[in-house]
N, C-alpha and C. Protein backbone atom coordinates (compact mmCIF):
# COMPACT_ATOMS: atom_id res chain seq x y z
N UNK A 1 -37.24 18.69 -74.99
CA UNK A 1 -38.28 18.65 -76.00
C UNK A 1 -39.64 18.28 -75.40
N UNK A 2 -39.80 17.75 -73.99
CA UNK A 2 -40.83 17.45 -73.29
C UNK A 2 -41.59 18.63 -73.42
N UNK A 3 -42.66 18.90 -73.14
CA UNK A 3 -43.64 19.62 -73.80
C UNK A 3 -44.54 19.99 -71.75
N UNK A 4 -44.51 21.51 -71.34
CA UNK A 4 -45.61 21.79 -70.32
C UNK A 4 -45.44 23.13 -70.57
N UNK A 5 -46.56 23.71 -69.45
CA UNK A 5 -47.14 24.89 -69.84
C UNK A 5 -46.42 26.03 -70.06
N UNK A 6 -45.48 26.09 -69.66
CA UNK A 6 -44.36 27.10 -69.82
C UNK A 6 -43.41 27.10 -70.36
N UNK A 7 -42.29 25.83 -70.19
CA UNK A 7 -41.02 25.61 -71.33
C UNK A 7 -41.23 24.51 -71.70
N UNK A 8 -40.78 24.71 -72.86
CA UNK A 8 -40.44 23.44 -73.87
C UNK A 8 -39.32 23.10 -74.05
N UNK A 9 -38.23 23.74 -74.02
CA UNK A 9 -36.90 23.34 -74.01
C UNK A 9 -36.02 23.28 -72.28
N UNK A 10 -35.70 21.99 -72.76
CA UNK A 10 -35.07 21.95 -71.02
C UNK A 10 -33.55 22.83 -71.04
N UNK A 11 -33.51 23.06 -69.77
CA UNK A 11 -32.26 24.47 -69.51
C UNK A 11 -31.07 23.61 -69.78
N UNK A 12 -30.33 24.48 -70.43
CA UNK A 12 -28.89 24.20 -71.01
C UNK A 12 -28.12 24.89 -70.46
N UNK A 13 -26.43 24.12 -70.35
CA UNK A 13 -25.58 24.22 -69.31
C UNK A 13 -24.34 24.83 -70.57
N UNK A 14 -24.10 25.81 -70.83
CA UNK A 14 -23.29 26.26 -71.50
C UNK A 14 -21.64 25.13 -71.89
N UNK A 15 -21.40 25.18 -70.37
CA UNK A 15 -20.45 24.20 -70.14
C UNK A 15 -19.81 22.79 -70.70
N UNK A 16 -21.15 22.57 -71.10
CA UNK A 16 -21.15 20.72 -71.41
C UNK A 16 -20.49 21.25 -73.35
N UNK A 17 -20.63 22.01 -73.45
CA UNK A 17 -20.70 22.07 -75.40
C UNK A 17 -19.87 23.23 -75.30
N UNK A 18 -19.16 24.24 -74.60
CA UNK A 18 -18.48 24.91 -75.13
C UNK A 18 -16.82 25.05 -74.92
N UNK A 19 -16.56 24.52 -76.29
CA UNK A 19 -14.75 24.03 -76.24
C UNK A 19 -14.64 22.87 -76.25
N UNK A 20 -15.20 22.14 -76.84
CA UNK A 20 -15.23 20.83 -76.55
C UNK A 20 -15.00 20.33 -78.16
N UNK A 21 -14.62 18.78 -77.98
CA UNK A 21 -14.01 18.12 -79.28
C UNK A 21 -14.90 17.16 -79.26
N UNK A 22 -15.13 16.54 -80.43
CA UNK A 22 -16.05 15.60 -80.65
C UNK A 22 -15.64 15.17 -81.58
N UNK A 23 -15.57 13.29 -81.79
CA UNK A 23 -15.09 12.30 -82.79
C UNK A 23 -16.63 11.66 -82.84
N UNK A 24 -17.21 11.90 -83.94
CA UNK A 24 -18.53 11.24 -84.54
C UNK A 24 -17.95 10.30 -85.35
N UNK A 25 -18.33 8.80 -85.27
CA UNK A 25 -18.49 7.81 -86.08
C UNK A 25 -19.72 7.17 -86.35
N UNK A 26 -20.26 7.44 -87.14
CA UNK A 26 -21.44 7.48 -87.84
C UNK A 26 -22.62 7.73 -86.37
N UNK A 27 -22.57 9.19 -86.49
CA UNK A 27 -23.57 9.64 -85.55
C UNK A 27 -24.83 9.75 -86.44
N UNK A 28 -25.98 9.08 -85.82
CA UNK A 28 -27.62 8.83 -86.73
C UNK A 28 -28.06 10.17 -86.21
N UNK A 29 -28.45 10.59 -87.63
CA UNK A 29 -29.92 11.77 -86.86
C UNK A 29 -31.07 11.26 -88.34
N UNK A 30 -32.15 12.53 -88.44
CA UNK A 30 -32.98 12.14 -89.51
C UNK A 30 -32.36 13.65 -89.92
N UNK A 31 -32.82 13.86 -91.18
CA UNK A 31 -32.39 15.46 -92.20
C UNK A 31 -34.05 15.63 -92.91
N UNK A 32 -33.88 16.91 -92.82
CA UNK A 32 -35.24 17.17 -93.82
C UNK A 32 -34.51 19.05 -93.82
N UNK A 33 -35.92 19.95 -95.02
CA UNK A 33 -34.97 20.62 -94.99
C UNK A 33 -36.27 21.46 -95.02
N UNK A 34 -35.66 23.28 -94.47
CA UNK A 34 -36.64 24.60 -94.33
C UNK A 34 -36.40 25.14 -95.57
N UNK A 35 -37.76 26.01 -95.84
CA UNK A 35 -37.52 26.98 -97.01
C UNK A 35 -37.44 28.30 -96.26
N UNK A 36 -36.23 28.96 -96.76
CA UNK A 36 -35.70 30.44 -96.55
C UNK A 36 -36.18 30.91 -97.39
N UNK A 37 -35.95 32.87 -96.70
CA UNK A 37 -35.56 33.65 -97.59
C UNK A 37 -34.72 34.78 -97.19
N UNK A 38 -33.48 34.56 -97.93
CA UNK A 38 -32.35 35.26 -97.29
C UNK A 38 -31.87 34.91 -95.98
N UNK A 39 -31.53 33.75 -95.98
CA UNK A 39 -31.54 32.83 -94.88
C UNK A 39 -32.67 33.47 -93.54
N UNK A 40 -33.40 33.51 -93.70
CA UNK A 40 -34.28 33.79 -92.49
C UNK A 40 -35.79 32.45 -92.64
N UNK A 41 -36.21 31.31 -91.80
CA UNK A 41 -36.57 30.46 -91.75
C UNK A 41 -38.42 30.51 -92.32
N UNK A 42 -38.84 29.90 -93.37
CA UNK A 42 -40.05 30.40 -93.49
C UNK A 42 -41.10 29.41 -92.55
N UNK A 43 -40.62 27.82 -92.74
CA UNK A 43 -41.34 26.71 -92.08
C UNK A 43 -40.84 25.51 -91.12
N UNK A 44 -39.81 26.36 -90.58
CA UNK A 44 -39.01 26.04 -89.39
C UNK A 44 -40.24 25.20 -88.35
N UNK A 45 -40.72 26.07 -87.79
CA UNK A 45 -41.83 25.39 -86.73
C UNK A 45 -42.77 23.59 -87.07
N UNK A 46 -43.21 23.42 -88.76
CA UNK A 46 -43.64 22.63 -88.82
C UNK A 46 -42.50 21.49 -89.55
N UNK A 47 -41.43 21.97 -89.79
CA UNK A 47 -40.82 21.13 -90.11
C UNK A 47 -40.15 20.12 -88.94
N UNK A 48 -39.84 21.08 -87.79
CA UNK A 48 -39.23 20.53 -86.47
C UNK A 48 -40.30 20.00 -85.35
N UNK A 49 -41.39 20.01 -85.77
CA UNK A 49 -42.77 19.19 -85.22
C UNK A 49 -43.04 17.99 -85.94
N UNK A 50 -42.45 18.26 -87.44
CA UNK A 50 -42.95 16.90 -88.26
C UNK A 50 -41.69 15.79 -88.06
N UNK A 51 -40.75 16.23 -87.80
CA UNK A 51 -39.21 15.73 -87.53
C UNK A 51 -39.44 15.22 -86.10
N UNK A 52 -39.63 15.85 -85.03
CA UNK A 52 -39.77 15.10 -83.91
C UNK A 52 -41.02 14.27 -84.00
N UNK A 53 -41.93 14.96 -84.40
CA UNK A 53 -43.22 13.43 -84.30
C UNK A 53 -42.85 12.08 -84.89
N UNK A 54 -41.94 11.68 -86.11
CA UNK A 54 -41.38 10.38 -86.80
C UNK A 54 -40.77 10.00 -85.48
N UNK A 55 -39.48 10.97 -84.90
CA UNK A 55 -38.59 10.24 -84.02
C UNK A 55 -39.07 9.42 -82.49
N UNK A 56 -40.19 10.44 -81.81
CA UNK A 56 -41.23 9.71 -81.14
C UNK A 56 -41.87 8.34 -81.52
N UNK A 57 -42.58 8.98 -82.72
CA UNK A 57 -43.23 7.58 -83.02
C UNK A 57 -42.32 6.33 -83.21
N UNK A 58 -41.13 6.46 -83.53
CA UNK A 58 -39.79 5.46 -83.61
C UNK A 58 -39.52 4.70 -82.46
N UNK A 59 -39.65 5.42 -81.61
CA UNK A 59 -39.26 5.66 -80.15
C UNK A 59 -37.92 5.55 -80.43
N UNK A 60 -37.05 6.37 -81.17
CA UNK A 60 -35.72 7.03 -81.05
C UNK A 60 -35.14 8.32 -80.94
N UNK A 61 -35.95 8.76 -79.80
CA UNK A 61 -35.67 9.56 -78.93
C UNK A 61 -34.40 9.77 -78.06
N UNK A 62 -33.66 10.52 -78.30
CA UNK A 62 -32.50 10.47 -77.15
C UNK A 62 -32.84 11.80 -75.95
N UNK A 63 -31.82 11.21 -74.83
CA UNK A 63 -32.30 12.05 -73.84
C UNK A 63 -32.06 13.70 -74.04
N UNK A 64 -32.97 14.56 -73.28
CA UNK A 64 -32.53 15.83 -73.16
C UNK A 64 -31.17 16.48 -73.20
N UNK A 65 -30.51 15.75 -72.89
CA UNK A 65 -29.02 16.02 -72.46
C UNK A 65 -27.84 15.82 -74.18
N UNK A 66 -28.71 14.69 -74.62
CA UNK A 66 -28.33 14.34 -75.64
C UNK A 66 -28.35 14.68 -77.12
N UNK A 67 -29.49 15.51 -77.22
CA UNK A 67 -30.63 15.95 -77.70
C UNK A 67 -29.93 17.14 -78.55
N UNK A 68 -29.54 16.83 -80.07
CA UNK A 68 -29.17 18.15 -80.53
C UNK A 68 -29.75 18.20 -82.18
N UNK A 69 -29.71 19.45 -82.34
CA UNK A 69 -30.80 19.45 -84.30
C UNK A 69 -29.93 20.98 -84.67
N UNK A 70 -29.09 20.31 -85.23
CA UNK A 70 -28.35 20.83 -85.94
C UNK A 70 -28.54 21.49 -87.82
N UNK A 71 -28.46 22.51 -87.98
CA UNK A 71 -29.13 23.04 -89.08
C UNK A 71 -28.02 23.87 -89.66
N UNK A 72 -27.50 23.84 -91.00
CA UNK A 72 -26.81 24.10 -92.17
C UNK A 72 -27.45 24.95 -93.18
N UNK A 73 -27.03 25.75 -93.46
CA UNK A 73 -27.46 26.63 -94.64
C UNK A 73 -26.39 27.09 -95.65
N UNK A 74 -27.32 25.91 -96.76
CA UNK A 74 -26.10 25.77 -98.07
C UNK A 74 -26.06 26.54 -98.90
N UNK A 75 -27.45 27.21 -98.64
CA UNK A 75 -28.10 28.48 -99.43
C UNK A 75 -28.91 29.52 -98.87
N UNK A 76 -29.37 31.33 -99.47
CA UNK A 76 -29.96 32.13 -99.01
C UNK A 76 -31.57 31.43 -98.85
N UNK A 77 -31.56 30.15 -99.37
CA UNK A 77 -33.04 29.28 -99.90
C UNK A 77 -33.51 28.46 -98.85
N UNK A 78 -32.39 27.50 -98.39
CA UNK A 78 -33.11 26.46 -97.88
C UNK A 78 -32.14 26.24 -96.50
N UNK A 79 -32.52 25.61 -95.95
CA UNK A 79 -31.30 24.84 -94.58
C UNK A 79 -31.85 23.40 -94.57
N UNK A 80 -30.98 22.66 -94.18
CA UNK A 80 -31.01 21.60 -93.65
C UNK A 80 -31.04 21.15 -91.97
N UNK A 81 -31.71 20.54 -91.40
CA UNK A 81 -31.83 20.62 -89.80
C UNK A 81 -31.72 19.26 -89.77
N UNK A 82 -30.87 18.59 -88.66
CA UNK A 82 -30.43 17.26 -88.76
C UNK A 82 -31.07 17.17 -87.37
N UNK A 83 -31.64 16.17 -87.09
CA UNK A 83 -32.22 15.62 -85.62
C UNK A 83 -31.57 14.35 -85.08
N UNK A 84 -30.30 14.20 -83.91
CA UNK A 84 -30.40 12.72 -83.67
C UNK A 84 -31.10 12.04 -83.24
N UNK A 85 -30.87 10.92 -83.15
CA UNK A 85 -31.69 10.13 -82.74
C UNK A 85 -31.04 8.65 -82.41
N UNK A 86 -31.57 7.59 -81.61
CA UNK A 86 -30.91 6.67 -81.46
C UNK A 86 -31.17 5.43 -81.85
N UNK A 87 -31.81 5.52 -83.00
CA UNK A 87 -31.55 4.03 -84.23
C UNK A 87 -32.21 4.78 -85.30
N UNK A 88 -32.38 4.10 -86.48
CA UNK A 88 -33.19 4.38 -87.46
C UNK A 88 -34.60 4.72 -87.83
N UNK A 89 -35.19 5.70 -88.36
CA UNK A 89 -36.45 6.03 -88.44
C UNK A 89 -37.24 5.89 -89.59
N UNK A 90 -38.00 5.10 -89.28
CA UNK A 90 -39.10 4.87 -90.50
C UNK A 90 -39.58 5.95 -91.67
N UNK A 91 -39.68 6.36 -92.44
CA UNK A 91 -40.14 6.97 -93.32
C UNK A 91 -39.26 8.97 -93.25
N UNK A 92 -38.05 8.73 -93.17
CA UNK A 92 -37.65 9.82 -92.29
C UNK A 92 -36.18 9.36 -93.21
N UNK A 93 -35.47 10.70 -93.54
CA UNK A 93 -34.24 10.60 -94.45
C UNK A 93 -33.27 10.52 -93.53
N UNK A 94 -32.91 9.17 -93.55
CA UNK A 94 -31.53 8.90 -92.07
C UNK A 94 -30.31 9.06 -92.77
N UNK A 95 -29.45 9.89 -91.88
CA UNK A 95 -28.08 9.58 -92.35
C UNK A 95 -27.25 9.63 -90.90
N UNK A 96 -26.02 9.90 -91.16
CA UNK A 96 -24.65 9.56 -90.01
C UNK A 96 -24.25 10.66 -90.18
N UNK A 97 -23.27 11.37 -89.47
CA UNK A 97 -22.31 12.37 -89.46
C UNK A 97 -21.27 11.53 -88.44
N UNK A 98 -20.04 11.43 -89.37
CA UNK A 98 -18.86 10.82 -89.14
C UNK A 98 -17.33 11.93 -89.36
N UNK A 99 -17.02 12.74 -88.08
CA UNK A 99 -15.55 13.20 -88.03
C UNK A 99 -15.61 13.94 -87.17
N UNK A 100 -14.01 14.92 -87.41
CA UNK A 100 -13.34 15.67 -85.61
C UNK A 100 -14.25 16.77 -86.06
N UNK A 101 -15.34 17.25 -84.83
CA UNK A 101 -15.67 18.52 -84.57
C UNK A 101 -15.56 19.03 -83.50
N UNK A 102 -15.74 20.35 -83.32
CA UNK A 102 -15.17 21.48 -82.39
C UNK A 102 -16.38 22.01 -82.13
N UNK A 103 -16.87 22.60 -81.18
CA UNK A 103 -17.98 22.77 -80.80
C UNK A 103 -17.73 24.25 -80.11
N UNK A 104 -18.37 25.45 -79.66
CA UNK A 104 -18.22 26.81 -78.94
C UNK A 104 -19.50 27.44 -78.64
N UNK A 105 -19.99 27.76 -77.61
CA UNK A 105 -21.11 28.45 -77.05
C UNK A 105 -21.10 30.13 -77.61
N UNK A 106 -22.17 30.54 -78.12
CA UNK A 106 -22.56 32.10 -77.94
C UNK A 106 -23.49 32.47 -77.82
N UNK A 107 -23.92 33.09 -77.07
CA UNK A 107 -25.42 33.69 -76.40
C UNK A 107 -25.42 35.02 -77.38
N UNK A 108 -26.33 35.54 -77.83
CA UNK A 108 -26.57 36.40 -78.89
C UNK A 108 -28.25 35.74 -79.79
N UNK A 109 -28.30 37.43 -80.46
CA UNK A 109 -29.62 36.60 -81.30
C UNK A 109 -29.23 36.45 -82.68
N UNK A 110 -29.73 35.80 -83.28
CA UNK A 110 -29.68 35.10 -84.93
C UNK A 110 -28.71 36.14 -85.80
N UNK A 111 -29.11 37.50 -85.81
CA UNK A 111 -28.76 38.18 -86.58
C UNK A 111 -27.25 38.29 -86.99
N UNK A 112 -26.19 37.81 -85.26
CA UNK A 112 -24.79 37.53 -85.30
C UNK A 112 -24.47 36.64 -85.57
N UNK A 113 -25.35 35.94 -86.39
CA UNK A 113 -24.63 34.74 -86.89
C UNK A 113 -23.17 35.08 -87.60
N UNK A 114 -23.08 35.95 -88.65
CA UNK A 114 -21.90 36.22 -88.91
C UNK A 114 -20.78 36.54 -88.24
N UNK A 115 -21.12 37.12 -87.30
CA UNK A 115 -19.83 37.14 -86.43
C UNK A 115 -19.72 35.68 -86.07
N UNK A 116 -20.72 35.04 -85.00
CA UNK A 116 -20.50 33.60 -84.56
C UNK A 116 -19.35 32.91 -85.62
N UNK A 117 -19.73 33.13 -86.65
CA UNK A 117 -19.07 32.15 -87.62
C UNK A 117 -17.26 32.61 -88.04
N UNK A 118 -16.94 33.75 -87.96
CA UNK A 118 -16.11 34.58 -87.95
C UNK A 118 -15.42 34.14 -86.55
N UNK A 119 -16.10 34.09 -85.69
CA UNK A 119 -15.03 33.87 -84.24
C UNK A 119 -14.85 32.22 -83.94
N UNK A 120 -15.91 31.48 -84.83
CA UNK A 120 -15.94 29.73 -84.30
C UNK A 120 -14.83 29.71 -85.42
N UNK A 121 -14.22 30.51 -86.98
CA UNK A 121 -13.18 30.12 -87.41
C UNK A 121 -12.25 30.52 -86.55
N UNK A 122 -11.88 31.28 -86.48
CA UNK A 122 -10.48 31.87 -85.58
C UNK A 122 -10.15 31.07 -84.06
N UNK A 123 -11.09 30.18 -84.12
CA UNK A 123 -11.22 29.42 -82.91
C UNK A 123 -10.73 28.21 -83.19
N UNK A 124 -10.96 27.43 -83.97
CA UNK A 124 -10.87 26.51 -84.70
C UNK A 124 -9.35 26.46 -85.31
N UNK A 125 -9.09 27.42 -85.78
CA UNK A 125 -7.84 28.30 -85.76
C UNK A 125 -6.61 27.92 -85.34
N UNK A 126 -7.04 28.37 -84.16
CA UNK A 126 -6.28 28.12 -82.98
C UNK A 126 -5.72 26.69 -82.60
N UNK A 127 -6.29 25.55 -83.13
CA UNK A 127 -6.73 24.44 -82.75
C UNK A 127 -5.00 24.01 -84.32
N UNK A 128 -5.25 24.70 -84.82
CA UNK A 128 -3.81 24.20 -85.62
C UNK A 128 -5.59 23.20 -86.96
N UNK A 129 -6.54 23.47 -86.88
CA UNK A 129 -7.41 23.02 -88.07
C UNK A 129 -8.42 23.88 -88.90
N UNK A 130 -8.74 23.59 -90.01
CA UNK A 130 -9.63 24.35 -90.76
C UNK A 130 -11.24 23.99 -90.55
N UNK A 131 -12.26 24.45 -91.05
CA UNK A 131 -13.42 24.17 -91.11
C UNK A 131 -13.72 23.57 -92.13
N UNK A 132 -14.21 22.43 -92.40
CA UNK A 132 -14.59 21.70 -93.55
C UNK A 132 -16.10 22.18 -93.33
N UNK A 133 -17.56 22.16 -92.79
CA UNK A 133 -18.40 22.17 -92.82
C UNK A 133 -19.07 22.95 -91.32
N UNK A 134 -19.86 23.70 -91.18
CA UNK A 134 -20.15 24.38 -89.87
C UNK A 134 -21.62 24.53 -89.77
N UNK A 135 -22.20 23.85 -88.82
CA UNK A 135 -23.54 23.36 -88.39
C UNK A 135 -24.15 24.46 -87.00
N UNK A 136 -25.04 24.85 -87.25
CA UNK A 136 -25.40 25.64 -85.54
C UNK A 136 -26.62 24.52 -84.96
N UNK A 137 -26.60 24.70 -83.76
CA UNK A 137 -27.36 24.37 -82.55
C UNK A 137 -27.87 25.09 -81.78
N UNK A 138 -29.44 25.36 -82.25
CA UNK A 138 -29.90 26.60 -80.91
C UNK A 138 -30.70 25.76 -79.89
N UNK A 139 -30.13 26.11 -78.99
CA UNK A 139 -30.17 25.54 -77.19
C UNK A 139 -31.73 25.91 -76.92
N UNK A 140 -32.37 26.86 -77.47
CA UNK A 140 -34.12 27.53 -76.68
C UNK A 140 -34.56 27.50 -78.36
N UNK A 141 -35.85 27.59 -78.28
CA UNK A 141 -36.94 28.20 -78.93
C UNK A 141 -36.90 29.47 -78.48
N UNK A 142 -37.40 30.34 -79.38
CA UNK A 142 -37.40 31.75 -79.03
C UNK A 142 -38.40 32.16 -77.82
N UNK A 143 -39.38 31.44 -77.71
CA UNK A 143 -40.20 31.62 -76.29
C UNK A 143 -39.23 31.10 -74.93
N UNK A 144 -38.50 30.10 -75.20
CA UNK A 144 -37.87 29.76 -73.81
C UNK A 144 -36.81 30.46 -74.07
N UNK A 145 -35.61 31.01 -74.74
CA UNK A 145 -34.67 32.11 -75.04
C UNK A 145 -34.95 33.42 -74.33
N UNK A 146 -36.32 33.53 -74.20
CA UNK A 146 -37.25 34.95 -73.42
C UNK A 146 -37.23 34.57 -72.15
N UNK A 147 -37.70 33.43 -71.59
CA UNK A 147 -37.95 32.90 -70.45
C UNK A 147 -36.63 32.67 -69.45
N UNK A 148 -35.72 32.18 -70.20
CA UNK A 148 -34.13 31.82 -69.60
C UNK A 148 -33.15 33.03 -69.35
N UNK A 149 -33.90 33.94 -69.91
CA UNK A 149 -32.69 35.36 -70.73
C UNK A 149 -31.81 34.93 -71.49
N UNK A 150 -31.73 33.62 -72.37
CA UNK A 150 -30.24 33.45 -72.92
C UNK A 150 -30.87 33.29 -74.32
N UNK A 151 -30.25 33.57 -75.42
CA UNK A 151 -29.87 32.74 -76.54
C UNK A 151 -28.94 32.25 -77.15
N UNK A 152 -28.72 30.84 -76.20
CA UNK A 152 -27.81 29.90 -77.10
C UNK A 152 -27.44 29.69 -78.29
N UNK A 153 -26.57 29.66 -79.12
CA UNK A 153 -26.07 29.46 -80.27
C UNK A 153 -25.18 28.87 -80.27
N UNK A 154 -25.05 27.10 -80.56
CA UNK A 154 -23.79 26.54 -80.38
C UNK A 154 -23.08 26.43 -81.80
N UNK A 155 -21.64 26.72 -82.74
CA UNK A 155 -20.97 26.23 -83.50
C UNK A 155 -20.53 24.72 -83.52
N UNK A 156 -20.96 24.11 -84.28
CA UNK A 156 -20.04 22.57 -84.38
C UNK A 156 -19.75 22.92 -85.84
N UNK A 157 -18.60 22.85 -85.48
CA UNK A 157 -17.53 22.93 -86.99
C UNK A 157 -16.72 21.97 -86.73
N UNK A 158 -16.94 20.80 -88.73
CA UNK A 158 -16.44 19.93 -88.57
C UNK A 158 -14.52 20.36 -89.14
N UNK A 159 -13.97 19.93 -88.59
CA UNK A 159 -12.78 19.94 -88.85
C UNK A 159 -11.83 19.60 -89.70
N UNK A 160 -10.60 19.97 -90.18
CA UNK A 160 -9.84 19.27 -91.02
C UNK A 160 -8.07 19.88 -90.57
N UNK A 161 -7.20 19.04 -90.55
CA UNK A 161 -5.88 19.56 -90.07
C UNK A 161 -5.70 20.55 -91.22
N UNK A 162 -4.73 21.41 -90.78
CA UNK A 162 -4.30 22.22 -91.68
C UNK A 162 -3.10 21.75 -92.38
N UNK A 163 -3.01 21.54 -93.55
CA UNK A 163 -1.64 21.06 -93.90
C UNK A 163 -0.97 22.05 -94.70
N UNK A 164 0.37 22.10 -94.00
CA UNK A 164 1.37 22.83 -94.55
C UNK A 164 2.19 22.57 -95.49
């Protein structure tokens, strides 16, 4: 998220996030939310400038490595983008995300989201659990996505056993 003349997003290692399990007990981020239309983002850019400027000014910043903003779309209207962070933020809607998620890498652009979501179930699947809730993580801004050749798209889908 460090900020110079060329990238803004530091390079991501596919590796570290794809296939991987994750037990959140009350993981902090801040939430605020974009206006869509037809899920396509109208004020994405100033919402994720106004979201990181609180967490700076907090100084609850976590490292690059650590660093994920996770965004939900409950509707063709709006999304939700969750930012962690590492304590509480002043004037900024804090919450936790607490349970088993599953996490999977796909390089592709936005438009496959449907598939993404189609293959992170069948993945998940596999795992003998269902999807209770499914969050994406994009790894670049679309200028560093150009710059890297990649576009990251990570699935974290939170989990639930399947019961028979």
């Amino acid at each position: 998220m460090e900020n110079n003349t060329n990238i803004c997003c530091p390079e991501f290692n596919p590796e570290t996030l794809n296939e991987k399990e994750f037990n959140w007990q009350q993981k902090t981020f801040i939430k605020d939310e974009v206006m869509q239309f037809m899920h396509m983002p109208l004020n994405m850019g100033s919402v994720i400038t106004r979201m990181w400027k609180k967490i700076k000014q907090a100084e609850a910043n976590p490292a690059d490595q650590d660093f994920l903003m996770l965004c939900y779309d409950p509707s063709p209207w709006k999304s939700e983008i969750y930012m962690t962070t590492t304590k509480i933020v002043p004037d900024a809607t804090n919450v936790t995300l607490s349970g088993n998620f599953l996490s999977k890498v796909f390089d592709g652009p936005y438009q496959d989201i449907p598939r993404f979501v189609k293959e992170m179930e069948m993945y998940v699947a596999t795992k003998g659990k269902s999807v209770v809730k499914m969050y994406f993580h994009y790894a670049y801004c679309p200028k560093c996505a150009k710059k890297y050749g990649h576009n990251y798209i990570i699935a974290f889908a939170e989990t639930a056993d399947i019961v028979v």
